[in-house]
Protein backbone atom coordinates (compact mmCIF):
# COMPACT_ATOMS: atom_id res chain seq x y z
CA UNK A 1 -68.26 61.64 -30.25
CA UNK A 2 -71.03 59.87 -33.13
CA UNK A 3 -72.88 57.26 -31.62
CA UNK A 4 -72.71 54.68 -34.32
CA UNK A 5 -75.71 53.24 -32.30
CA UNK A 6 -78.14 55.82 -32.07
CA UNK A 7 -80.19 55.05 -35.30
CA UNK A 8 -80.09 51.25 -34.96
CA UNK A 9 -80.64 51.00 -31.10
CA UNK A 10 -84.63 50.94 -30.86
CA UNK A 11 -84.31 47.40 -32.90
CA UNK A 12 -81.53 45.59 -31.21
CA UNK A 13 -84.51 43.77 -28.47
CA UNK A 14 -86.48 43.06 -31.09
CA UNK A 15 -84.34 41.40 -32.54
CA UNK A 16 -81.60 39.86 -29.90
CA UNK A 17 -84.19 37.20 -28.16
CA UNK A 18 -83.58 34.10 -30.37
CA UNK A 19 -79.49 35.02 -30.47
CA UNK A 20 -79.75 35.22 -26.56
CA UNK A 21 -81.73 32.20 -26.03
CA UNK A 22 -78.59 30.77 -27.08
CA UNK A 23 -75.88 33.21 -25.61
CA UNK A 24 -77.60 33.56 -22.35
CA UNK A 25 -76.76 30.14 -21.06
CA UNK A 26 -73.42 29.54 -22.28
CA UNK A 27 -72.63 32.80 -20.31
CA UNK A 28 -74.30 31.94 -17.09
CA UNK A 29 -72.74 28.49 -17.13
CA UNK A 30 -69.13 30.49 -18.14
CA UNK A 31 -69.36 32.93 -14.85
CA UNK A 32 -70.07 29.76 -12.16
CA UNK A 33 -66.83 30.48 -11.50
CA UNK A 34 -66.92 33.85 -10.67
CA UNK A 35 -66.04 35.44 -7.51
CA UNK A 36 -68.05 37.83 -6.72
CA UNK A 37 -67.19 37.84 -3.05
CA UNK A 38 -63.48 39.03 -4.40
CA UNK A 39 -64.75 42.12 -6.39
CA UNK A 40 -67.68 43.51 -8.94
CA UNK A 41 -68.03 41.95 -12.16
CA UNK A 42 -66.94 44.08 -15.01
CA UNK A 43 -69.04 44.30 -17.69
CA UNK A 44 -67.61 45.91 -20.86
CA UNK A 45 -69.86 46.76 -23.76
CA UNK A 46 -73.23 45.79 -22.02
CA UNK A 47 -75.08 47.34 -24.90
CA UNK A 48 -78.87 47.47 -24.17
CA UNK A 49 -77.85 45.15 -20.66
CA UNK A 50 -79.13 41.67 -22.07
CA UNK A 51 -75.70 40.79 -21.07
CA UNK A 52 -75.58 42.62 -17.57
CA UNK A 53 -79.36 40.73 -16.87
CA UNK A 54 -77.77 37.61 -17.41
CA UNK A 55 -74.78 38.34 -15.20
CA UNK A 56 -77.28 39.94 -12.55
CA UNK A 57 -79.69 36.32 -12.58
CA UNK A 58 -76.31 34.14 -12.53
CA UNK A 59 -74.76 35.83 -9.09
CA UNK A 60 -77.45 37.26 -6.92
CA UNK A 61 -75.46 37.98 -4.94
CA UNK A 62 -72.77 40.30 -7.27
CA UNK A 63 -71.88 43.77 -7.58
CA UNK A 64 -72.08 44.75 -11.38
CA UNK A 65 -70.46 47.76 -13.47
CA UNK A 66 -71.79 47.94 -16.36
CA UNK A 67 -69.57 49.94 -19.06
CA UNK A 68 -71.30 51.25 -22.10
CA UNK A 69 -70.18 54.38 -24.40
CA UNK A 70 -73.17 54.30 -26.11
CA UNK A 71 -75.87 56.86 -25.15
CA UNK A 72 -79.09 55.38 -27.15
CA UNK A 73 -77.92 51.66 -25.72
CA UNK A 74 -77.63 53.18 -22.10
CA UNK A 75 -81.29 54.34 -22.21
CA UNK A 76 -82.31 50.57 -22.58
CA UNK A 77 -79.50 49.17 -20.14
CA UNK A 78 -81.02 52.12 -17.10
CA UNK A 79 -84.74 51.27 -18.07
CA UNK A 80 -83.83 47.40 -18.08
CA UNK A 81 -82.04 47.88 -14.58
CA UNK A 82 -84.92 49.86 -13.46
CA UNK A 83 -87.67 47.38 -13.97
CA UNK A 84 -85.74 44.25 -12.89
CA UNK A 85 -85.30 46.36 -9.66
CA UNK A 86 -81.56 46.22 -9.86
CA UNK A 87 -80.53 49.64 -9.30
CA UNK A 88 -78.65 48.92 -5.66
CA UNK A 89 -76.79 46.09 -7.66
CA UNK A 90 -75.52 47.92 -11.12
CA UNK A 91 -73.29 50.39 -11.68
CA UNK A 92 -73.21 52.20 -15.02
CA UNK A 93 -70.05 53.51 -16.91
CA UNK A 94 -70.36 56.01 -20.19
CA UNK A 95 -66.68 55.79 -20.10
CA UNK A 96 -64.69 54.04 -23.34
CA UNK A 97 -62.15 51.44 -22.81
CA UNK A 98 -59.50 53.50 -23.34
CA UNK A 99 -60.49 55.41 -20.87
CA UNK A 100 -61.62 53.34 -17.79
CA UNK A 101 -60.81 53.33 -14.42
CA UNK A 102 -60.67 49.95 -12.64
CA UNK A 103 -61.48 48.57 -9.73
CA UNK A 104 -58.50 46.90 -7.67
CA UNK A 105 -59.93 43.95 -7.70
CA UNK A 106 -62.53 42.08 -9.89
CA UNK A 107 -64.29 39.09 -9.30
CA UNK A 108 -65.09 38.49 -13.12
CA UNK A 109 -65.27 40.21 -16.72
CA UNK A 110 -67.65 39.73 -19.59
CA UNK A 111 -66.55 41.02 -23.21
CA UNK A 112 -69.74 40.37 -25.61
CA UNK A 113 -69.09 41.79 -28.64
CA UNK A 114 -66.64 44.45 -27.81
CA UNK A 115 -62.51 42.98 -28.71
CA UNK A 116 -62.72 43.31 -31.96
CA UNK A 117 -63.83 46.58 -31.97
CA UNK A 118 -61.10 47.68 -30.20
CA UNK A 119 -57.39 49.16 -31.41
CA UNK A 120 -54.45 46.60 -30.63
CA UNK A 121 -53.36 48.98 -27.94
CA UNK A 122 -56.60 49.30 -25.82
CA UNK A 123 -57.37 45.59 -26.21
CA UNK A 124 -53.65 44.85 -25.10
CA UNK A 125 -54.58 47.39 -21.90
CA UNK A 126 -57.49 45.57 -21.10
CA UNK A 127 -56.34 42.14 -21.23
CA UNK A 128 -53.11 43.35 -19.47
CA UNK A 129 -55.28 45.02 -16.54
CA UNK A 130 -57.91 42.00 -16.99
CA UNK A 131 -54.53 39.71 -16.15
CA UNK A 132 -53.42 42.09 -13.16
CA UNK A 133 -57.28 42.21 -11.11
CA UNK A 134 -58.83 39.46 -11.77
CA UNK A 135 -59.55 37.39 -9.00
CA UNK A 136 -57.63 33.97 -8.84
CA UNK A 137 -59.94 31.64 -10.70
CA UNK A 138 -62.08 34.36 -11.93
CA UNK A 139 -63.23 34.51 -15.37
CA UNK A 140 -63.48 37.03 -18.04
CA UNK A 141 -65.60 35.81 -20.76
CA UNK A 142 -65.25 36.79 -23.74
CA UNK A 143 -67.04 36.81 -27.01
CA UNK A 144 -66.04 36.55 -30.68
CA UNK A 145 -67.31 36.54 -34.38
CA UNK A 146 -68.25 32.84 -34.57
CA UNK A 147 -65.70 31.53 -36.85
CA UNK A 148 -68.04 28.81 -38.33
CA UNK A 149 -70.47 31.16 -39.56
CA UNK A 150 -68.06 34.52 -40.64
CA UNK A 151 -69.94 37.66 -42.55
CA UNK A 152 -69.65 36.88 -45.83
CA UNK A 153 -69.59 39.16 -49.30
CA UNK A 154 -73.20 38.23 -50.18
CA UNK A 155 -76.22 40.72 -48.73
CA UNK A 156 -77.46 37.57 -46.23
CA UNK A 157 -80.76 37.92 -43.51
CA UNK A 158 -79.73 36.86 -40.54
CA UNK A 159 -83.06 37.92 -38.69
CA UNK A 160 -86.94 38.80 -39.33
CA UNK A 161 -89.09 38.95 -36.66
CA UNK A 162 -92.51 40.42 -36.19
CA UNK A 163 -93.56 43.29 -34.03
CA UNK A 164 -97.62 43.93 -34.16
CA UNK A 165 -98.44 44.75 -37.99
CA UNK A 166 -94.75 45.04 -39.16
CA UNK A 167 -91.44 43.17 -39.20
CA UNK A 168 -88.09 43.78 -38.64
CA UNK A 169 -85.33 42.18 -41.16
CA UNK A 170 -81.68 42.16 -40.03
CA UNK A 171 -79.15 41.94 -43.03
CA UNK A 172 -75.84 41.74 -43.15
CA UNK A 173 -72.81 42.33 -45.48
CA UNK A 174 -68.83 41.62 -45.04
CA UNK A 175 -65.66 40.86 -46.04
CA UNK A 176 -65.41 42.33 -49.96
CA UNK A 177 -63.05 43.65 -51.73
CA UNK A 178 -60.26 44.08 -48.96
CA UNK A 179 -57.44 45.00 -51.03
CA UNK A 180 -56.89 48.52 -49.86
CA UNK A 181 -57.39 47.56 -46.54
CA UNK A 182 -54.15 47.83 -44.29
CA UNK A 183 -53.21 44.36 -42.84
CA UNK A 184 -54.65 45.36 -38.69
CA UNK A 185 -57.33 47.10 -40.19
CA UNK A 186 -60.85 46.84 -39.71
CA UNK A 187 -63.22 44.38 -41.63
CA UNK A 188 -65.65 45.82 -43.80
CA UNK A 189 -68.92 44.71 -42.22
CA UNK A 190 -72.39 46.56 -42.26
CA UNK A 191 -76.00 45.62 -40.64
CA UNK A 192 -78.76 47.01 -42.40
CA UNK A 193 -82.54 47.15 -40.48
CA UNK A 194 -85.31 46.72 -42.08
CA UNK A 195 -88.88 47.99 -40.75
CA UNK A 196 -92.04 46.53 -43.05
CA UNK A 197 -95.38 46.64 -43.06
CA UNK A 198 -96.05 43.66 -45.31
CA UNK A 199 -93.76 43.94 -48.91
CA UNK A 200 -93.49 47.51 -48.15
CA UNK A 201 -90.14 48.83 -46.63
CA UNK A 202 -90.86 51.67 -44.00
CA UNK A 203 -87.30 52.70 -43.05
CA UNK A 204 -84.07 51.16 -44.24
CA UNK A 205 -81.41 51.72 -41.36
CA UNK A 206 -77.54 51.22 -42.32
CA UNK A 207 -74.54 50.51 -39.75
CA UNK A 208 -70.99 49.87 -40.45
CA UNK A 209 -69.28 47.47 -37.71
CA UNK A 210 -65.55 47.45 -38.17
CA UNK A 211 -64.21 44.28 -36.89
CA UNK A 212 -60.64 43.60 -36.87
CA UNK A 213 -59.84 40.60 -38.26
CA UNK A 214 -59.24 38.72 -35.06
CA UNK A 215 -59.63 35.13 -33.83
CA UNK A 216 -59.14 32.99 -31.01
CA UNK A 217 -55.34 32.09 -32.16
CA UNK A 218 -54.87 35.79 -32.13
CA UNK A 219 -56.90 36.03 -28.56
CA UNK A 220 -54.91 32.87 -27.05
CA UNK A 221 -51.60 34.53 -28.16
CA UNK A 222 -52.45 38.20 -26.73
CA UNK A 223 -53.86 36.48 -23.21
CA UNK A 224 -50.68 34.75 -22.87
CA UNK A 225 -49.01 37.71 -23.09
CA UNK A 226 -51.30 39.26 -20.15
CA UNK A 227 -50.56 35.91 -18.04
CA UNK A 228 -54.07 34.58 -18.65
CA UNK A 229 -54.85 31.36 -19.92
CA UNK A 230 -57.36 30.97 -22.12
CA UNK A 231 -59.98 28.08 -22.78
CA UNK A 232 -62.97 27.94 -25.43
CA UNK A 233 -66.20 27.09 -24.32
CA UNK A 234 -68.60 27.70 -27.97
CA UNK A 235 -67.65 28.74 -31.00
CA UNK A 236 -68.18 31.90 -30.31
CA UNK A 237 -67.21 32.17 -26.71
CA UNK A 238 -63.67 31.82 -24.72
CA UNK A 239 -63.16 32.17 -20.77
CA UNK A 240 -59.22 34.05 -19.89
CA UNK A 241 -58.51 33.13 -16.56
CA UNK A 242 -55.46 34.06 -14.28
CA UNK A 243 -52.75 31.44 -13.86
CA UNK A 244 -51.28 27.82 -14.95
CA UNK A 245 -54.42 26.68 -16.17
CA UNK A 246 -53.88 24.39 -19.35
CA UNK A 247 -55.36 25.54 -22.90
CA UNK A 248 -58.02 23.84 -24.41
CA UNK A 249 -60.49 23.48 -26.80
């Protein structure tokens, strides 16, 4: 199985504090709800575990699993578990979505970055099992592209930052020509890295992110489906919870 994070991995730190000065508290203020006392919280796609830290500071008292495919990313997520001293607490899963086991009962679920990514059928699964374990009241938060700000056609920088003598750029490119795209198909969307030392360019690193073209309509509609309500919190962010519980914005 490639590892479509192994070359870009060693920047995504450098480079995530500013987003997750802004992601971390919208999540920690999404999971007060949680029930932790029902079941671990289920984290899918915890990357490099800036998501799982979060999770880990917002119920002390939790049980975590942790779920990430990605081999480079799961060196940072075990070496950030091992210096917050939060080994008896987190569990970590190499397993993909489409091919992991559940626990009976969960007592909450955080998605950063990881539905659109998936194929209708194993984001159907999970928000089918996510409706079928989740605790009453429980919520699964769950992150999209911002709709506000969208990739767009034109090369953009989205991030520079400095580390010691050099800086890191983050670019990115999307949408395009999408004409021989087929209608559920993935976005067109790459990240390109940038290490400099000054004007120079060092290394120039490259990832596609496929993205299927999906939104909260198309999140609200598959959640109902699953018996879970659904209700936005940012612009980026939407909390699926078992039950009755009215839509809103």
């Amino acid at each position: 199985m490639i590892d479509p994070y192994a070359a870009t991995a060693e920047f995504y730190d450098l480079v995530a504090a500013p987003l997750w000065a802004r992601k971390g508290p919208v999540l920690a203020d999404a999971l007060r709800q949680a029930r932790p006392d029902r079941g671990p919280i289920l984290d899918i796609g915890a990357g490099t575990g800036l998501s799982t830290e979060v999770i880990a500071d917002a119920l002390p008292d939790a049980r975590i699993i942790a779920v990430e495919p990605s081999s480079a990313m799961r060196i940072a997520l075990a070496t950030r578990i091992a210096v917050r001293g939060l080994t008896g607490r987190i569990t970590i899963v190499a397993d993909p979505v489409d091919g992991l086991s559940f626990p009976d009962r969960l007592g909450g679920a955080v998605a950063y970055g990881v539905l659109g990514h998936l194929p209708a059928a194993d984001r159907t699964r999970l928000l089918t099992t996510l409706g079928q374990r989740l605790a009453p009241g429980a919520p699964a938060v769950v992150e999209l592209l911002d709709e506000t700000a969208p990739p767009t056609p034109a090369l953009s920088r989205i991030a520079r930052v400095p580390v010691g003598e050099h800086h890191i750029e983050v670019w990115s490119r999307g949408g395009g020509d999408d004409s021989q795209r087929p209608p559920d198909g993935p976005v067109r969307w790459t990240l390109t890295y940038r290490l400099l030392r000054g004007n120079t360019v060092l290394r120039t690193v490259e990832t596609p992110m496929p993205w299927t073209d999906y939104d909260l309509t198309a999140l609200r509609t598959e959640a109902r489906r699953a018996g879970l309500s659904c209700t936005r919190v940012a612009p980026d962010v939407a909390v699926l919870t078992r039950g009755d519980t009215a839509e809103s914005e």
